[in-house]
Protein backbone atom coordinates (compact mmCIF):
# COMPACT_ATOMS: atom_id res chain seq x y z
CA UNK A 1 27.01 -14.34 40.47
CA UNK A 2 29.32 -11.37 40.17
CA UNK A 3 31.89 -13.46 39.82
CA UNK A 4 30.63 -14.97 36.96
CA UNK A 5 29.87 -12.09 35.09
CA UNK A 6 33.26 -10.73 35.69
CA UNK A 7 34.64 -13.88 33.99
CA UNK A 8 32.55 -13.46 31.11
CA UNK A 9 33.42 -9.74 30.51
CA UNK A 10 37.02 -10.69 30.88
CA UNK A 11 36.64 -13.45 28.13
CA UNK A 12 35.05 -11.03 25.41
CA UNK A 13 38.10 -8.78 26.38
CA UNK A 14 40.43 -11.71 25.69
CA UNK A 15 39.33 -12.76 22.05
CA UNK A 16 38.99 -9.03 21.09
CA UNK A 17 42.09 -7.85 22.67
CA UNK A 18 44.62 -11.02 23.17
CA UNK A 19 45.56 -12.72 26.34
CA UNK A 20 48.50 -10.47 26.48
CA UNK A 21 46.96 -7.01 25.85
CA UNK A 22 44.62 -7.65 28.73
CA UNK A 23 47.30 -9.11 31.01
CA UNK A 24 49.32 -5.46 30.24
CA UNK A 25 46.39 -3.52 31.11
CA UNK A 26 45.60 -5.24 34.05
CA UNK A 27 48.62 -4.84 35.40
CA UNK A 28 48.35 -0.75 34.28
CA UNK A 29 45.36 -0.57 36.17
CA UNK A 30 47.34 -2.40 39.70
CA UNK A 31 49.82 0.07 39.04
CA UNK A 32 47.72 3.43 38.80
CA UNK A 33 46.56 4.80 42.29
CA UNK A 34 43.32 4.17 42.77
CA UNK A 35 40.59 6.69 42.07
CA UNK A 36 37.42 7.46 43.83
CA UNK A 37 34.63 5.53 41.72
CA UNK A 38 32.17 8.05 41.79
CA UNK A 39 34.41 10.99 40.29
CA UNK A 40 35.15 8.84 37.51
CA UNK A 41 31.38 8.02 36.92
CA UNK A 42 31.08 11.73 37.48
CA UNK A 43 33.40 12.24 34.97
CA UNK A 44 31.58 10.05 32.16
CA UNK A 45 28.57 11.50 32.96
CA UNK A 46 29.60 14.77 31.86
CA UNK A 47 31.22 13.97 28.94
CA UNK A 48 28.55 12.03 27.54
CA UNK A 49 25.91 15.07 28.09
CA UNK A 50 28.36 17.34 25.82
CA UNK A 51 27.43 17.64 22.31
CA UNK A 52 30.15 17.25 19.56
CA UNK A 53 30.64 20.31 17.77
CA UNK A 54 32.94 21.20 14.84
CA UNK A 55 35.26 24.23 16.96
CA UNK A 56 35.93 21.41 19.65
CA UNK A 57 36.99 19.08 16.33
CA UNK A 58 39.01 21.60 14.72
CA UNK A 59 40.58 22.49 18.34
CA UNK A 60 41.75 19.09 18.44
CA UNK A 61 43.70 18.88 15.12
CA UNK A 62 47.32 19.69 14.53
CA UNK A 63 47.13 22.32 11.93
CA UNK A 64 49.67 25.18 11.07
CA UNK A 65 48.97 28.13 12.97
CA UNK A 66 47.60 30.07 8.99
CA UNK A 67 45.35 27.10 8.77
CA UNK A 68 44.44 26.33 12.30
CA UNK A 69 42.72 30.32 11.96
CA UNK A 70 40.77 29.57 8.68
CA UNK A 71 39.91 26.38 9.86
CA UNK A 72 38.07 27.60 13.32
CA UNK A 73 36.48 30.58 10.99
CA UNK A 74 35.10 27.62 9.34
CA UNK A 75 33.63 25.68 12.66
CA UNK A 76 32.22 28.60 13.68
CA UNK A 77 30.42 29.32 10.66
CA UNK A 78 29.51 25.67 10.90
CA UNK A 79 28.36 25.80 14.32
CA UNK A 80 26.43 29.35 13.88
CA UNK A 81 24.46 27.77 10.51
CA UNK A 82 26.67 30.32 8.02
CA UNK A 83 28.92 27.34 6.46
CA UNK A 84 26.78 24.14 5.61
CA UNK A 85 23.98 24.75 7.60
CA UNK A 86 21.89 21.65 6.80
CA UNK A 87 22.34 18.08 5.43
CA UNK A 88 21.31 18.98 2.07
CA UNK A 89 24.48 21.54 1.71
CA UNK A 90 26.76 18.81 3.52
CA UNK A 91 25.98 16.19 0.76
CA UNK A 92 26.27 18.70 -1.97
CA UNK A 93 29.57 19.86 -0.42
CA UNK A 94 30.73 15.79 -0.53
CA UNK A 95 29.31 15.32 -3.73
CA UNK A 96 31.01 17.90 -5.44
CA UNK A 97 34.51 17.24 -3.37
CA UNK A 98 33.89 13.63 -3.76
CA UNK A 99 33.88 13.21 -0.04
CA UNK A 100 32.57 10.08 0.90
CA UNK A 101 29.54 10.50 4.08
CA UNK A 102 26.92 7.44 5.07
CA UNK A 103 23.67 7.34 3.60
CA UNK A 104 21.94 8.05 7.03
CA UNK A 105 24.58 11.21 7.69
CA UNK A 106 23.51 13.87 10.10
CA UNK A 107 25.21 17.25 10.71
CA UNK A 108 27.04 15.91 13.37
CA UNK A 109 28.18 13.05 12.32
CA UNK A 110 29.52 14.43 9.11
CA UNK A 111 31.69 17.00 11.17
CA UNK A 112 35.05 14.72 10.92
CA UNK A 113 34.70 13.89 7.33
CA UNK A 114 33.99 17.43 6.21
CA UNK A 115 36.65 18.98 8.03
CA UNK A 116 39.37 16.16 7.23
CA UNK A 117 38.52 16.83 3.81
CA UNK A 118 38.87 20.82 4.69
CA UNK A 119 42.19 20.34 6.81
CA UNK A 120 43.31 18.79 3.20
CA UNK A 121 42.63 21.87 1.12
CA UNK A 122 45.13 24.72 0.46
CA UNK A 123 44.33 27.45 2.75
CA UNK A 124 43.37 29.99 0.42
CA UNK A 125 41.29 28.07 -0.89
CA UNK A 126 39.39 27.32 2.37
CA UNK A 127 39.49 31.09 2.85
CA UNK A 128 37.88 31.71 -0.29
CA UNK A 129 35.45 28.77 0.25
CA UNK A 130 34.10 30.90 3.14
CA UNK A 131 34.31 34.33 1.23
CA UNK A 132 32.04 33.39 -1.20
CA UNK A 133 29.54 31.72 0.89
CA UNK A 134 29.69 28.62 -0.93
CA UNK A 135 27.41 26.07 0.36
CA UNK A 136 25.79 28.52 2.76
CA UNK A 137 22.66 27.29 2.17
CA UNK A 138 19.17 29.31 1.05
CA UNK A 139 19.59 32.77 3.62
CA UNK A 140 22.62 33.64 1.42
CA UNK A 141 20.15 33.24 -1.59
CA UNK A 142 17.35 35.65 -0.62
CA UNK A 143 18.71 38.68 -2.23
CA UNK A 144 19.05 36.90 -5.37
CA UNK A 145 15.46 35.57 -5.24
CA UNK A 146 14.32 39.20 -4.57
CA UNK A 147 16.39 40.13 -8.03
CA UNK A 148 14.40 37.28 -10.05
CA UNK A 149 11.18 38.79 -8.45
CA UNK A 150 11.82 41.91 -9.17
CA UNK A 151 12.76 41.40 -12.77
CA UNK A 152 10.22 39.18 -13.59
CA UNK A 153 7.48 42.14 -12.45
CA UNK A 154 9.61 44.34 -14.56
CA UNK A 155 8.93 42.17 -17.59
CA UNK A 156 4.94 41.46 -16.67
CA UNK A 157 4.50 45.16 -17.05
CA UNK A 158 6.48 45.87 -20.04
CA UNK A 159 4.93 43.13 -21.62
CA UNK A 160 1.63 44.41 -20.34
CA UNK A 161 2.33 48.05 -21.62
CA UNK A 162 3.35 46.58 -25.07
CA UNK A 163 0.09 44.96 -25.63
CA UNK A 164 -1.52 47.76 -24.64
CA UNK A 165 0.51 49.85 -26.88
CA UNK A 166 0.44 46.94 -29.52
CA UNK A 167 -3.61 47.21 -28.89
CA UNK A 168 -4.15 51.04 -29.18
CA UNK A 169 -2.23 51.33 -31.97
CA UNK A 170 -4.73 49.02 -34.07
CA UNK A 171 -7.40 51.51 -35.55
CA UNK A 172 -10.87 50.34 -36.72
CA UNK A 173 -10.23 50.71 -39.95
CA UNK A 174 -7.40 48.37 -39.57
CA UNK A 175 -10.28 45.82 -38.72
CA UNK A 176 -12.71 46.95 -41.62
CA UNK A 177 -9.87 45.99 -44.04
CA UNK A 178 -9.37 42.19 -42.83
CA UNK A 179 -12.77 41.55 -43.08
């Protein structure tokens, strides 16, 4: 029965891969010392437990050593929630870049495209990106919230002091003379 499934695994590999792609790797694999089974499944098992994050992205690209800097400044922003810190800023980001990301896009999943498209820009412009807080979603917006608020009391009570004023100044006989 093994046998059998072995064959079958080995034919999928053959129409994906060609006869002679396999053949090579085969012979790779006879030719590589053999390794303990269970490290290697030890191995996987770790790897697939670790998250993907946007520092261990950016870690991995070849950047110039100016960019490489503004670019982790920008995955750790990412990664603490400073620099697109949910979906909505993402596809904002994309839209207004014209950065293509799937329909069903989650943060992590949008890490490669995002930072591609970042690796791409001009570095002071990355930098200044990151200045500004562009697209760091709503905590960056509180104190200008708290403005709005403010001035819009500021305006309820002048208005309501100017009808009051408006009010006072009216005298009765101002009333006796429109009837």
């Amino acid at each position: 029965m093994p046998q059998r499934d072995l064959t079958e695994t080995l034919q999928g590999l053959v129409r994906r891969h060609g006869l002679s792609s396999v053949l090579h790797s085969l012979a790779e694999v006879q030719a590589a010392p053999v390794q303990d089974t269970s490290s290697m499944s030890r191995k996987r098992s770790c790897n697939t437990g670790s998250k993907p994050s946007a520092v261990n992205y950016v870690e991995k690209m070849t950047l110039p050593q100016e960019k490489a800097e503004v670019m982790k400044c920008a995955a750790k922003r990412f990664e603490d929630g400073g620099f697109l810190p949910n979906i909505a800023d993402i596809r904002e980001f994309c839209r207004i870049h014209d950065v293509e990301l799937s329909k069903s896009a989650s943060r992590i999943s949008s890490i490669p495209r995002v930072f591609m498209f970042l690796a791409a820009m001009d570095t002071a412009r990355i930098a200044k990106l990151l200045d500004e807080g562009a697209f760091s979603g709503p905590t960056r917006l509180a104190p200008i919230a708290d403005a709005i608020r403010s001035r819009s009391a500021e305006r309820g009570r002048d208005h309501a002091v100017h009808l009051t004023q408006v009010v006072a100044d009216t005298s009765p006989s101002d009333h006796s003379k429109n009837r």
